[in-house]
Protein backbone atom coordinates (compact mmCIF):
# COMPACT_ATOMS: atom_id res chain seq x y z
CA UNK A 1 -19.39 19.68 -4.40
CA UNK A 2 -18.12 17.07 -2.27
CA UNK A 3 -15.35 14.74 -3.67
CA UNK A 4 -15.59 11.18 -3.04
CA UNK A 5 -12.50 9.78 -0.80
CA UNK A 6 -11.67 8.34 -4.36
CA UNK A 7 -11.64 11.33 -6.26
CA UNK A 8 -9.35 13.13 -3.36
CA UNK A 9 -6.93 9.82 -3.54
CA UNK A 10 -6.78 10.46 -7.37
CA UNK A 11 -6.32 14.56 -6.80
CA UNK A 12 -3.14 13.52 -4.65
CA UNK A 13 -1.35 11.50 -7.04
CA UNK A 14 -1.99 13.77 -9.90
CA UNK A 15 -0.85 16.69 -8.02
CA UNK A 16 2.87 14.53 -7.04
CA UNK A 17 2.88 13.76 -10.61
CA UNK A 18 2.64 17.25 -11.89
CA UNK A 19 4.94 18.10 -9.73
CA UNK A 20 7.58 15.79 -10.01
CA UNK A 21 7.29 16.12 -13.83
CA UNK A 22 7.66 19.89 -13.62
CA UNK A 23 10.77 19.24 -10.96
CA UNK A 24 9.03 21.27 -8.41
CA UNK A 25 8.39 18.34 -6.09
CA UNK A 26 10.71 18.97 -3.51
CA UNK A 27 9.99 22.26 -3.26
CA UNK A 28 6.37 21.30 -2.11
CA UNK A 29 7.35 18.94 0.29
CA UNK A 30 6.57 15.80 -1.41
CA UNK A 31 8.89 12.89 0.53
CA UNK A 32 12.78 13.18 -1.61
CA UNK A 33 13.46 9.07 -0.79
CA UNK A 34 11.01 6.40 -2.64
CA UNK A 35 8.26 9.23 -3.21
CA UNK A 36 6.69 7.34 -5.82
CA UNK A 37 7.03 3.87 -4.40
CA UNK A 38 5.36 5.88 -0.74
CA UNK A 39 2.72 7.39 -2.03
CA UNK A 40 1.97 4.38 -4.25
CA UNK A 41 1.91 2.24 -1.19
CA UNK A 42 -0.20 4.90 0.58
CA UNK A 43 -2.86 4.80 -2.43
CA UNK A 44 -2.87 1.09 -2.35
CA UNK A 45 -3.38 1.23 1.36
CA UNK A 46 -6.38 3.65 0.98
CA UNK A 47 -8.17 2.03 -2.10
CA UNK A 48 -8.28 -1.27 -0.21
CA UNK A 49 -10.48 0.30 2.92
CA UNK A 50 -12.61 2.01 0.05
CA UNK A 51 -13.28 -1.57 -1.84
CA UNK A 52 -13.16 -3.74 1.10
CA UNK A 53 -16.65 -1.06 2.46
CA UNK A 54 -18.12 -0.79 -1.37
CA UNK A 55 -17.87 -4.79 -1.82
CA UNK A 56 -18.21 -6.19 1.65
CA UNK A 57 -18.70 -9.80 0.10
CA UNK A 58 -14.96 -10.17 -1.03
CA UNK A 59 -12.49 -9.92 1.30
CA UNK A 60 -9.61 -6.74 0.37
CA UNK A 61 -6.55 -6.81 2.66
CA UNK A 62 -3.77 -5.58 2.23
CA UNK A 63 0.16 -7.02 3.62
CA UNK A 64 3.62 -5.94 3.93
CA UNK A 65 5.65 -8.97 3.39
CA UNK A 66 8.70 -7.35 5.87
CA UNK A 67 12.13 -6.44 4.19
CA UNK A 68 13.25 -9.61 2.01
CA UNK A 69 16.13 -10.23 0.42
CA UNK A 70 15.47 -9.56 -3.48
CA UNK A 71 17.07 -7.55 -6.50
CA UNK A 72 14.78 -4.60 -5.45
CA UNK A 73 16.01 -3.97 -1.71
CA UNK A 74 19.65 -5.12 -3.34
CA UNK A 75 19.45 -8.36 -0.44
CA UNK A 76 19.76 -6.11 2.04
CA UNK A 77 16.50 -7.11 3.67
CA UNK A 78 16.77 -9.19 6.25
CA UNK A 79 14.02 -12.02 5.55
CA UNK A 80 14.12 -15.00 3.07
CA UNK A 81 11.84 -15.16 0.09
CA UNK A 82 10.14 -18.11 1.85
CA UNK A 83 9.85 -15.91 5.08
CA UNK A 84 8.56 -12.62 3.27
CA UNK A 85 5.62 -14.69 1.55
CA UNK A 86 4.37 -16.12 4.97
CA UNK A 87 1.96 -12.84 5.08
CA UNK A 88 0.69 -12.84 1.58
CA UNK A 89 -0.01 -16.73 1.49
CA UNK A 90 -1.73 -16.15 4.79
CA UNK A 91 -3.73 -13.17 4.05
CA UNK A 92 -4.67 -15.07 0.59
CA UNK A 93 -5.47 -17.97 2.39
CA UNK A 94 -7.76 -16.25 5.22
CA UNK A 95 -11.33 -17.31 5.35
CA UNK A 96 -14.69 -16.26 3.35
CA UNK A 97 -15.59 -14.80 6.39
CA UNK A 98 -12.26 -13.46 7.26
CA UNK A 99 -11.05 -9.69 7.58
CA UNK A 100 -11.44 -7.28 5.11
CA UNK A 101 -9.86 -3.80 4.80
CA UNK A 102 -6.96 -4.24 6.92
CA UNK A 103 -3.36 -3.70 6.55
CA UNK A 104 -1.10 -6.85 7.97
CA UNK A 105 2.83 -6.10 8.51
CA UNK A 106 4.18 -9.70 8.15
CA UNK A 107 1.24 -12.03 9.55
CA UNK A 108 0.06 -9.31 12.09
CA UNK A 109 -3.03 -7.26 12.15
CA UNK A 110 -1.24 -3.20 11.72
CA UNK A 111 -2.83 0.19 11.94
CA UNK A 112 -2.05 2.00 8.76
């Protein structure tokens, strides 16, 4: 039986889990730096083509604000708050007839 790009999404993460509980992730090649926060991004990236197609009348984008300067990146990023929410106020912001299932990097249209 064919899985649904959902159901092969869902496989992937499962699989890193089990093997990151069991400590075997490096040894099958799962990323050793942020894996969780990658392949959560990657997930989130993928889900938002799959709703923006199943509900084409809402618009379901997805944005990279840049690296800001917060507690999480230890402000080391280089952008301001105010700078790293430009993309996310403008993707929020973009009209009922905007884009839908795209990935912005700042305030730019990206490839994923």
């Amino acid at each position: 039986m064919l899985k649904t790009l959902q159901e092969s999404i869902d496989q992937v993460l499962n699989e890193f889990l089990k093997d990151f509980k069991e400590g075997t992730f490096e040894a099958k090649g799962w990323p050793l730096f942020s894996s969780a926060y990658i392949l959560s991004k990657a997930a989130m990236n993928a889900n938002t083509r799959i709703l923006a197609k199943k509900y084409p009348h809402f618009r379901d984008n997805c944005v990279s604000p840049g690296s800001v300067k917060t507690d999480m990146t230890y402000n080391t990023g280089i952008l301001t708050v105010e700078e790293g929410a430009q993309g996310p106020v403008m993707v929020a912001l973009l009209p009922d007839d905007g884009p839908s299932g795209l990935f912005f990097e700042r305030k730019e249209v990206s490839s994923f």
